[in-house]
Protein backbone atom coordinates (compact mmCIF):
# COMPACT_ATOMS: atom_id res chain seq x y z
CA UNK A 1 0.00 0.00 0.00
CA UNK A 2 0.72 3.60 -0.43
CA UNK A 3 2.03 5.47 2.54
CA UNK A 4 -1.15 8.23 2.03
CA UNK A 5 -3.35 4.81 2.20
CA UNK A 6 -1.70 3.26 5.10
CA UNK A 7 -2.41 6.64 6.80
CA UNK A 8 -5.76 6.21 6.01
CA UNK A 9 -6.18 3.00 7.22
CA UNK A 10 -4.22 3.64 10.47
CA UNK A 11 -7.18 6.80 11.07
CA UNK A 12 -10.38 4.33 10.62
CA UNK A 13 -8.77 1.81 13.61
CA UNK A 14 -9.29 1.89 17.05
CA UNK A 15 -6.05 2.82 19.31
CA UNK A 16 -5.66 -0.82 19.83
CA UNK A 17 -5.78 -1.81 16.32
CA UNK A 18 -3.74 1.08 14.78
CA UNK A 19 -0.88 0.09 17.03
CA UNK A 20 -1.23 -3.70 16.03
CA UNK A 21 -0.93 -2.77 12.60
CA UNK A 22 2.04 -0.09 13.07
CA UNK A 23 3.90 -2.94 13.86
CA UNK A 24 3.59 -4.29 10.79
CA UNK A 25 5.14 -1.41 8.42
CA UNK A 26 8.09 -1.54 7.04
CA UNK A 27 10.58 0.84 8.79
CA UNK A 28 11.69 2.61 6.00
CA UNK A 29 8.43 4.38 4.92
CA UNK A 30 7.23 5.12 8.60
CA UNK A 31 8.61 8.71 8.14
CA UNK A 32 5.89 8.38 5.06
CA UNK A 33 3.45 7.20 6.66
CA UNK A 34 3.97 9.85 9.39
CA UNK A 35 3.61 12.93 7.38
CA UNK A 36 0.23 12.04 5.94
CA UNK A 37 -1.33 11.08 9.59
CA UNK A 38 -3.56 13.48 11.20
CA UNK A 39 -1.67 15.80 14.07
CA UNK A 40 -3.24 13.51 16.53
CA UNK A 41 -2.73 10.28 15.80
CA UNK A 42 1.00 11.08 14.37
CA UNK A 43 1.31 12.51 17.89
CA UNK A 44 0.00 8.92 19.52
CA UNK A 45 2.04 6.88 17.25
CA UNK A 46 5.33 8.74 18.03
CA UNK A 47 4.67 8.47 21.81
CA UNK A 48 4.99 4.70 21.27
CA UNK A 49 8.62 4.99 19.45
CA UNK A 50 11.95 4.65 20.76
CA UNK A 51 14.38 7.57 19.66
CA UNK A 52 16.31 5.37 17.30
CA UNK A 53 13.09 4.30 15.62
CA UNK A 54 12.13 8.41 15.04
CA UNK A 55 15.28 9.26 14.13
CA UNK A 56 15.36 6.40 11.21
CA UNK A 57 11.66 7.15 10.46
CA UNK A 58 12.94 11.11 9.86
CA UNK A 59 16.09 10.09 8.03
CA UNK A 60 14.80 10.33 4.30
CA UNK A 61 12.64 12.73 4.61
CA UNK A 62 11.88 15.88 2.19
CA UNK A 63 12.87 19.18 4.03
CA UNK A 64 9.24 20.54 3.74
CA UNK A 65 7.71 16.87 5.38
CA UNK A 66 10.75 17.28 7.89
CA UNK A 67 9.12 20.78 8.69
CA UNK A 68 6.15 19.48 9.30
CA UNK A 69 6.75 16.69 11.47
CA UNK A 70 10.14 17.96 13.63
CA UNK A 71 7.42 20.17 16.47
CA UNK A 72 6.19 16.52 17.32
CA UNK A 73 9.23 14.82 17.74
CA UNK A 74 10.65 14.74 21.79
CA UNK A 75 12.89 17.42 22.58
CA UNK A 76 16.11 15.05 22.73
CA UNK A 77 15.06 13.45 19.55
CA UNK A 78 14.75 17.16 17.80
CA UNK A 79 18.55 17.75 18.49
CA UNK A 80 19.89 14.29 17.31
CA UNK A 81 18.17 14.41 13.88
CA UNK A 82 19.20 18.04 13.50
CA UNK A 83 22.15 16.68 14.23
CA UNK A 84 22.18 13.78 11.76
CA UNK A 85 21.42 16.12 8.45
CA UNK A 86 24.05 18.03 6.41
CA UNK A 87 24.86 22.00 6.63
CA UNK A 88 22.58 22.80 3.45
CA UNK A 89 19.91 20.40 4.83
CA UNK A 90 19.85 21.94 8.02
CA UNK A 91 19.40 26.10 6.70
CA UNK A 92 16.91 24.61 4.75
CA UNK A 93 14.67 23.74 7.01
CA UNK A 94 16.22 26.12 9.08
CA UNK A 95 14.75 28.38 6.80
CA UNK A 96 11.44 26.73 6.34
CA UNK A 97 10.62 26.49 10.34
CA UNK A 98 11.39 30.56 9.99
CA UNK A 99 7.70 31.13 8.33
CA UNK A 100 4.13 30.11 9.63
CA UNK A 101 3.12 26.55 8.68
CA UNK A 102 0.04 27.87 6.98
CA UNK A 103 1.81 29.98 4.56
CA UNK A 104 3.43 29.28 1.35
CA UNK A 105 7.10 29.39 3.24
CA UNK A 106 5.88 26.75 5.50
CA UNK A 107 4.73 24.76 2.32
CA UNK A 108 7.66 25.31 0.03
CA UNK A 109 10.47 22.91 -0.70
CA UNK A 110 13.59 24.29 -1.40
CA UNK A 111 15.00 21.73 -3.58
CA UNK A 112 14.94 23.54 -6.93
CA UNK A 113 16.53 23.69 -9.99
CA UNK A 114 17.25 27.52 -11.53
CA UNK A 115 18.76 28.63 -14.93
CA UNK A 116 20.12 31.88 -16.06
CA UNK A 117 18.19 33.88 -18.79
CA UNK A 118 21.21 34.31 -21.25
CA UNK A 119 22.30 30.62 -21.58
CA UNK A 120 20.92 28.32 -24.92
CA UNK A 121 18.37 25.36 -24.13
CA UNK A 122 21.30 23.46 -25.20
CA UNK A 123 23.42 24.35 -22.46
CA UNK A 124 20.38 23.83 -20.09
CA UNK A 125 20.01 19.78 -21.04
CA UNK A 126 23.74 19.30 -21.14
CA UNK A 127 23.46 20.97 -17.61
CA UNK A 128 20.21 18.56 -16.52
CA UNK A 129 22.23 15.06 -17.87
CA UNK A 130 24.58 16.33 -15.76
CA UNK A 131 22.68 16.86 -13.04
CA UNK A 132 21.64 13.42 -13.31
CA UNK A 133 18.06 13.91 -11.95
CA UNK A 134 15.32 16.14 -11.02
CA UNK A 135 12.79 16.99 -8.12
CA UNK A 136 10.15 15.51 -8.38
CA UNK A 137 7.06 16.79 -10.03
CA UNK A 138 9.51 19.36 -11.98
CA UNK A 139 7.56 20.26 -14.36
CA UNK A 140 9.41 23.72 -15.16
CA UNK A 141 12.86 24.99 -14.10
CA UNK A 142 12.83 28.71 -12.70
CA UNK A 143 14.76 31.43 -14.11
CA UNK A 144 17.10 33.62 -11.93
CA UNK A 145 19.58 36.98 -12.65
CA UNK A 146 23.17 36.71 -11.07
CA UNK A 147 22.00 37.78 -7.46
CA UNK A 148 19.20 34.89 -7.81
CA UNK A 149 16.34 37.65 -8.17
CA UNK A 150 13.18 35.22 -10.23
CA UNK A 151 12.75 36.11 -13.34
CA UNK A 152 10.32 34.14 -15.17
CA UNK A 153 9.73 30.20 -15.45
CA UNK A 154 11.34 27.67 -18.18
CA UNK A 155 8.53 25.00 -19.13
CA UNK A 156 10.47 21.56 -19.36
CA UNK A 157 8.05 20.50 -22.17
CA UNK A 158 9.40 24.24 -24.28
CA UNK A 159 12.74 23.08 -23.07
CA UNK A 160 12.91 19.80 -25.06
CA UNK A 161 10.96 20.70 -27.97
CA UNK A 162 12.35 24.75 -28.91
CA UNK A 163 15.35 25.25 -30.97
CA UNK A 164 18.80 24.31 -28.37
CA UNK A 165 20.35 27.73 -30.51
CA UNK A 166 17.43 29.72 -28.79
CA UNK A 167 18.01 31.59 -25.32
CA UNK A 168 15.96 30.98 -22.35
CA UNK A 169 15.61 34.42 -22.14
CA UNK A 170 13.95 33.88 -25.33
CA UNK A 171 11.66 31.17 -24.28
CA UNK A 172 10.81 31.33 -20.48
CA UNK A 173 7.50 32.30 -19.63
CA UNK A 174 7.88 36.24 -17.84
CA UNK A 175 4.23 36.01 -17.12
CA UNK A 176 4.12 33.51 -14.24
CA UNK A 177 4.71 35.87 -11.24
CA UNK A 178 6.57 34.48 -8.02
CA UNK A 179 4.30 33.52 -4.53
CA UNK A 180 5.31 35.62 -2.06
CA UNK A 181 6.34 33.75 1.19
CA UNK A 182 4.53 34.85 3.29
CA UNK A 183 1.04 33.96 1.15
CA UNK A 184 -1.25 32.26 3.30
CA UNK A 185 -1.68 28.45 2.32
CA UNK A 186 -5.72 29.17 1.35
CA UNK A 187 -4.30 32.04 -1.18
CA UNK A 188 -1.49 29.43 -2.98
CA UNK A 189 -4.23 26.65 -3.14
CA UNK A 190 -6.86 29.60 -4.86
CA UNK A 191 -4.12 30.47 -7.41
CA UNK A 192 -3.19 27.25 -8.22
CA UNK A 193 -6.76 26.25 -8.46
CA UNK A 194 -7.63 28.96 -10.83
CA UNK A 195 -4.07 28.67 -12.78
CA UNK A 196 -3.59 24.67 -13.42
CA UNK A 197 0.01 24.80 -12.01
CA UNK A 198 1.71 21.58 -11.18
CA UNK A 199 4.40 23.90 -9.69
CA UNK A 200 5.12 27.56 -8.52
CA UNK A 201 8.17 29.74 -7.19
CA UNK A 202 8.16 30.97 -3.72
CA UNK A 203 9.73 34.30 -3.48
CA UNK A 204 11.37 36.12 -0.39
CA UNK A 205 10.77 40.05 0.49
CA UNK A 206 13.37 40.86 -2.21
CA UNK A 207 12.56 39.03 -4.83
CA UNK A 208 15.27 36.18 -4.56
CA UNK A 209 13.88 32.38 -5.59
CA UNK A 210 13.83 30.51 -2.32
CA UNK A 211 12.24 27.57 -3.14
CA UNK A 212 8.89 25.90 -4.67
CA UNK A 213 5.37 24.82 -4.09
CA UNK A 214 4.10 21.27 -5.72
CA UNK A 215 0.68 20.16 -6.28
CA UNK A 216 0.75 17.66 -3.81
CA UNK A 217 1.30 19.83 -1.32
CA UNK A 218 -1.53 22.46 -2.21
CA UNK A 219 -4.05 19.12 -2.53
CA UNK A 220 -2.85 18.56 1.40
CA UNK A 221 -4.19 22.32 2.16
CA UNK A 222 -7.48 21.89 0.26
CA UNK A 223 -8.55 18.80 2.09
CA UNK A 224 -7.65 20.45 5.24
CA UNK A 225 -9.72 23.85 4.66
CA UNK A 226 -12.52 20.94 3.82
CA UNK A 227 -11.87 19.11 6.83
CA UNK A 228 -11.73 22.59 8.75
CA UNK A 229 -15.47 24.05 7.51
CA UNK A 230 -16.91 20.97 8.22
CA UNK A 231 -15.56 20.08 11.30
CA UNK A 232 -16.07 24.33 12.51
CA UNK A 233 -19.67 23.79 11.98
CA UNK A 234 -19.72 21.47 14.32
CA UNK A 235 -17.36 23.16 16.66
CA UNK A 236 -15.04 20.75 16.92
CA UNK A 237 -10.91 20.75 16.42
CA UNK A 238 -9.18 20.23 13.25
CA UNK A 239 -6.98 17.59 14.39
CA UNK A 240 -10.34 15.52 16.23
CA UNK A 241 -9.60 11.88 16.18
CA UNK A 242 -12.86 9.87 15.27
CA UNK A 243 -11.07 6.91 17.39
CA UNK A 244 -9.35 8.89 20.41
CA UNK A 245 -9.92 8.46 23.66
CA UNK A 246 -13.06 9.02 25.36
CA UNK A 247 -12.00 11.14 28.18
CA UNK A 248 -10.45 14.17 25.93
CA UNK A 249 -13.04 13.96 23.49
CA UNK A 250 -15.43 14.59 26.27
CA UNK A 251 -13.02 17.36 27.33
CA UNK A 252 -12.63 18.59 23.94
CA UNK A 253 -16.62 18.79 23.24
CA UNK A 254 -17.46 19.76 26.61
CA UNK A 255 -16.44 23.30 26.38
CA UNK A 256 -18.34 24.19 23.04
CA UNK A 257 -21.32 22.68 24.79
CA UNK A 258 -20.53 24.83 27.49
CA UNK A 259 -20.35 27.96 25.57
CA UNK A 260 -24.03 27.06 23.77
CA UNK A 261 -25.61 25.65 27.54
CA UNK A 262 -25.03 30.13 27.94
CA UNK A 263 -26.67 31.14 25.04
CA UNK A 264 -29.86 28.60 26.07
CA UNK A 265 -29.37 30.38 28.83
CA UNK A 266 -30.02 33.45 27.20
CA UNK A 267 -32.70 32.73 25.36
CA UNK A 268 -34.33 31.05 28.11
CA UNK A 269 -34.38 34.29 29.91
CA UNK A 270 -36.02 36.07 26.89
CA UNK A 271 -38.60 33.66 27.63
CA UNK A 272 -38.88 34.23 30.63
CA UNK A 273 -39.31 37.94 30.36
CA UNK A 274 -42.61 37.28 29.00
CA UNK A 275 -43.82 34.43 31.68
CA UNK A 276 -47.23 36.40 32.52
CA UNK A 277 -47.93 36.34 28.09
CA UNK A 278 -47.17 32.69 27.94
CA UNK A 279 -49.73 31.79 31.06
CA UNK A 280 -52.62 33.74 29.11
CA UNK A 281 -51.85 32.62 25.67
CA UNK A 282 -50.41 29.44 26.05
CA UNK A 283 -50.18 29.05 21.87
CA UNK A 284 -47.53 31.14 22.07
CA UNK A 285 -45.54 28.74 23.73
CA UNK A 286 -46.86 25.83 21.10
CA UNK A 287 -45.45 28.17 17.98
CA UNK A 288 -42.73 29.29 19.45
CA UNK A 289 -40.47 26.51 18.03
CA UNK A 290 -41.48 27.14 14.44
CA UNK A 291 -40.62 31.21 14.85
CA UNK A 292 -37.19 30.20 16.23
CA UNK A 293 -36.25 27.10 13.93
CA UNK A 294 -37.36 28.61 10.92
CA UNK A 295 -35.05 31.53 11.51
CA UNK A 296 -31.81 29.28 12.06
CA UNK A 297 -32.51 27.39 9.11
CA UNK A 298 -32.78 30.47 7.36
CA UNK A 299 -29.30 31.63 9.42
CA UNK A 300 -27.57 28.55 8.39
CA UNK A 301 -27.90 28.90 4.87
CA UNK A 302 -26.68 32.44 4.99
CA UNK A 303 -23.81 32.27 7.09
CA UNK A 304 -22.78 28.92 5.13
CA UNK A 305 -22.43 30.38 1.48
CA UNK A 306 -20.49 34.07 3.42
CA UNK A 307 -18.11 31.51 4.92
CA UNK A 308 -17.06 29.65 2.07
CA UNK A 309 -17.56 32.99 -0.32
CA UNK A 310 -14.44 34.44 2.88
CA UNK A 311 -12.42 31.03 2.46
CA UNK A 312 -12.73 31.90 -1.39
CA UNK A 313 -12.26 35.33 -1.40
CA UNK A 314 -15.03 36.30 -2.93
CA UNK A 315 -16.30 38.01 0.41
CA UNK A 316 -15.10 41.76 1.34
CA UNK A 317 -16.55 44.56 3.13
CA UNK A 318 -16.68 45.86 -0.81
CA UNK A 319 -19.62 43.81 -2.31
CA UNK A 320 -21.17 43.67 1.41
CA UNK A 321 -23.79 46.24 0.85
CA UNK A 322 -24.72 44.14 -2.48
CA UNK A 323 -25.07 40.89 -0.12
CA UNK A 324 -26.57 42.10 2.51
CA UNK A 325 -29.71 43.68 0.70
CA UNK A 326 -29.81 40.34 -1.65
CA UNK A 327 -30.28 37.90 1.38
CA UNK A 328 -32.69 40.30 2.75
CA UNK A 329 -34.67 39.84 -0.19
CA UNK A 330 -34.57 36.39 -0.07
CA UNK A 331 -35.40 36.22 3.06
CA UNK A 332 -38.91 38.54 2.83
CA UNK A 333 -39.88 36.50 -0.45
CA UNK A 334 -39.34 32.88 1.66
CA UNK A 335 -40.70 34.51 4.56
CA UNK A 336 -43.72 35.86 2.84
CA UNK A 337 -44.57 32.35 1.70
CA UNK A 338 -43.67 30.49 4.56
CA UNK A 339 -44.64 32.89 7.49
CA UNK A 340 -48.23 32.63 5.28
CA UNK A 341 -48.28 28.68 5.65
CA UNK A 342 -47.83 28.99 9.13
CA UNK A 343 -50.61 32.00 9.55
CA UNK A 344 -52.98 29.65 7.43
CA UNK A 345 -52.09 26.81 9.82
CA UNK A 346 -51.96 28.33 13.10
CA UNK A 347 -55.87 30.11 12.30
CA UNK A 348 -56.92 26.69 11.45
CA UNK A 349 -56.12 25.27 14.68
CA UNK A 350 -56.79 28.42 16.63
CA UNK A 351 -59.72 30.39 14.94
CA UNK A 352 -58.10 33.46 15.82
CA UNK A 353 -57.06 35.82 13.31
CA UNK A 354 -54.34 38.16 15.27
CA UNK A 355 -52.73 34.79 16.42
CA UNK A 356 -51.89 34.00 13.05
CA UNK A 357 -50.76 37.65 12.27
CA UNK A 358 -48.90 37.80 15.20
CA UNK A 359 -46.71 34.35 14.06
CA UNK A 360 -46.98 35.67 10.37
CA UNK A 361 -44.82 39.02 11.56
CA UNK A 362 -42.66 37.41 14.02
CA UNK A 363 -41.51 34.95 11.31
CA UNK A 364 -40.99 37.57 8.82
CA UNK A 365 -38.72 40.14 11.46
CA UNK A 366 -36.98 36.69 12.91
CA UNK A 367 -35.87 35.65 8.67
CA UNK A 368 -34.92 39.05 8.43
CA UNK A 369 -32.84 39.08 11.18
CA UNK A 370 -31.24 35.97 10.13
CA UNK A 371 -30.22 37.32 6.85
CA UNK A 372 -28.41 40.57 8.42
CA UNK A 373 -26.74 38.27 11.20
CA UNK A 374 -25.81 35.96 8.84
CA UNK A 375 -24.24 38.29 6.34
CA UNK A 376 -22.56 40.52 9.47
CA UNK A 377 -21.32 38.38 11.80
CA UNK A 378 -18.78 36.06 9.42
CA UNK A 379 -17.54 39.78 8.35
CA UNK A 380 -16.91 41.23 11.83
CA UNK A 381 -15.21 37.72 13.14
CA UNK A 382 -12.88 37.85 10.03
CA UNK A 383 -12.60 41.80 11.38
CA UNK A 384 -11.17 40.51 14.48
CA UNK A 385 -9.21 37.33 13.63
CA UNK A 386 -12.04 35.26 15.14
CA UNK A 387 -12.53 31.96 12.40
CA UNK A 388 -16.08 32.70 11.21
CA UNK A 389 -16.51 29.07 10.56
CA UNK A 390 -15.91 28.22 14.13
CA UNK A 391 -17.84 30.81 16.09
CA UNK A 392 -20.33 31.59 13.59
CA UNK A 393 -22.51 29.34 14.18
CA UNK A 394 -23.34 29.87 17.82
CA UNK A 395 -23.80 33.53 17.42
CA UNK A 396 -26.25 32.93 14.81
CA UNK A 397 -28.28 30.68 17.00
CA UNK A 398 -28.19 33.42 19.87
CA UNK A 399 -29.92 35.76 17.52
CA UNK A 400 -32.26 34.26 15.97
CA UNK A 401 -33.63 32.47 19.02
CA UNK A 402 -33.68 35.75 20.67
CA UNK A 403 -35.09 37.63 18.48
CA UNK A 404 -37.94 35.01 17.25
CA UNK A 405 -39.14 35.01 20.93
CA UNK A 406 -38.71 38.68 21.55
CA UNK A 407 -40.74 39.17 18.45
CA UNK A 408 -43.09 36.50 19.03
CA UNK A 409 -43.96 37.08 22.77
CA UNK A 410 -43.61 40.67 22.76
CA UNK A 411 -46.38 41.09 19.75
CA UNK A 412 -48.46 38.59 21.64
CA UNK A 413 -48.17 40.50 24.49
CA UNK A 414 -49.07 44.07 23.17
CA UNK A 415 -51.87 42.21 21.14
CA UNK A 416 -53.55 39.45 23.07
CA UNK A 417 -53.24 40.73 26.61
């Protein structure tokens, strides 16, 4: 099997059986197997190994993997396998540990291969046989000025097929601009998305090559933003074992449960507000579920499409305005029809006529609400470095349970008492 698969198969056992089967890889692609496990379990398995077993696990690894698996190594372990790589090896990743992991720094690999502008093709492939071999997934050699300053890129497939007479100045592609390094990841995975690249430069602050990105590694970052909306919704942690312990799950879950157990509280006391209301009326306190689930339906499909338009970057406090009064709309035409459903249905259990009015506008002002929320609150949370997917969620439900009872009980109670 594949390293990537044997990852996967290690994250759908129990702790028990994942450390049954560890024992049966092969030593020299646990370092592989390693880098494609979730932070958790990686972090289980290597509590289990011996120092001599991490540092041959580590010993073949790719600078940028290295990177990404050194933080979870034991201290003493850290400084032997720094110890056991070479001078270049070790400013590499040297340099790679220097920027955030999430960035295109903490993605690049700085094995790369770089030509000058005023040699021939010619010179280039007598330069590449004696190289010997490439990177892999080279699928273009950058081009660089005498203080290393990127140029342009050299596409290997122009490089075998051009004229050898012909420059590379007179061939490379100027067009394809370096990634700065500091890029966050989610900006390199949109631009290679929306450009096809297989491969891309990564630039420093003054314009010197530094190293590459590879499609493999921008594939890693788009399963992780996937794995990161849906797990957010849920309010859980990116790195949540489905198999881990019971204990810190518990722990883990607790707290978000914690934090919505408040906003019940809340809303309870909304409620409560209008006690004398619900003892006179006591439909009010039969409808009040529709008012308030409607309305967080209505939420959820709002804040859902902002989030992933933010992730995108298709979201700014530009086209706001534009967003805001479209949802809005949406949400008085679907409230129109459905706050009418529930009028119809509510007078034809109640035979009351401001009952049904009363649930008609509270259903309308509570979808309303939703939409502004909805559209706001991702926006102000991206405002102040709060995820939006993560906290989103629970502010919406505040709201709209708030507001659906405020709007429900407080027209009931000017109304019907």
């Amino acid at each position: 099997m594949h390293p990537a698969e044997i990852a996967s198969l290690l994250e759908s056992l129990p702790p028990a059986k994942r450390e049954i089967v560890w024992g049966f890889i092969d030593p020299e692609i646990e370092g592989d197997v390693l880098v494609e496990l979730n932070e958790q379990v990686r972090n289980d398995l290597i509590g289990g190994m011996d120092a001599e077993e991490l540092i041959a696990a580590t010993e073949d690894m790719e600078v940028d993997d290295l990177a990404d698996v050194i933080g979870d190594l034991p201290e003493a372990v850290n400084q032997q396998v720094l110890r056991s790589l070479d001078a270049q090896d070790r400013e590499r990743l040297k340099a790679v540990l220097g920027y955030e992991q999430d960035s295109a720094g903490g993605l690049m690999n700085m094995d790369t291969v770089s030509v000058r502008p005023d040699v021939t093709l010619e010179v280039v492939l007598r330069y590449l046989r004696m190289r010997g071999e490439l990177p892999p997934r080279t699928d273009r050699l950058f081009v660089v000025n005498r203080d290393d300053r990127y140029l342009g890129a050299l596409d290997v497939t122009r490089l075998l097929t051009d004229d050898p007479d012909h420059s590379v100045a007179e061939v490379m592609d100027s067009s394809i601009a370096g990634i700065s390094a500091a890029s966050p990841a989610a900006q390199v995975a949109t631009l290679f998305e929306n450009r096809d690249l297989v491969s891309a430069a990564v630039v420093a602050g003054d314009g010197k090559l530094i190293g590459r990105i590879t499609v493999d590694d921008v594939v890693d970052v788009i399963r992780e933003q996937a794995d990161h909306s849906v797990k957010s919704l849920a309010n859980l942690q990116d790195d949540e074992d489905l198999f881990s312990a019971i204990v810190p799950s518990t722990r883990r879950r607790g707290i978000w449960l914690g934090v919505n157990l408040l906003t019940a509280f809340l809303a309870s006391g909304v409620v409560a507000i209008f006690e004398n209301t619900i003892d006179r009326v006591v439909a009010l306190a039969v409808l009040m579920p529709i008012v308030a689930s409607m309305g967080g339906i209505a939420g959820t499909q709002t804040v859902t499409l902002i989030v992933r338009g933010l992730a995108l970057g298709q979201v700014s406090w530009a086209n706001t305005r534009w967003l805001l009064m479209k949802e809005a709309t949406v949400a008085a035409l679907n409230g129109l029809v459905w706050a009418a459903v529930v009028g119809v249905y509510t007078y034809s259990i109640y035979r009351e006529w401001k009952l049904a009015g009363i649930i008609f506008a509270a259903m309308m002002i509570n979808l309303l609400a939703a939409a502004v929320v909805g559209v706001s609150v991702p926006l102000v949370l991206r405002k102040l470095r709060v995820d939006p997917a993560l906290a989103s969620g629970v502010i919406l439900t505040t709201f709209t349970d708030c507001i659906g009872f405020a709007a429900l009980l407080g027209l009931g109670a000017i109304f019907l008492v």
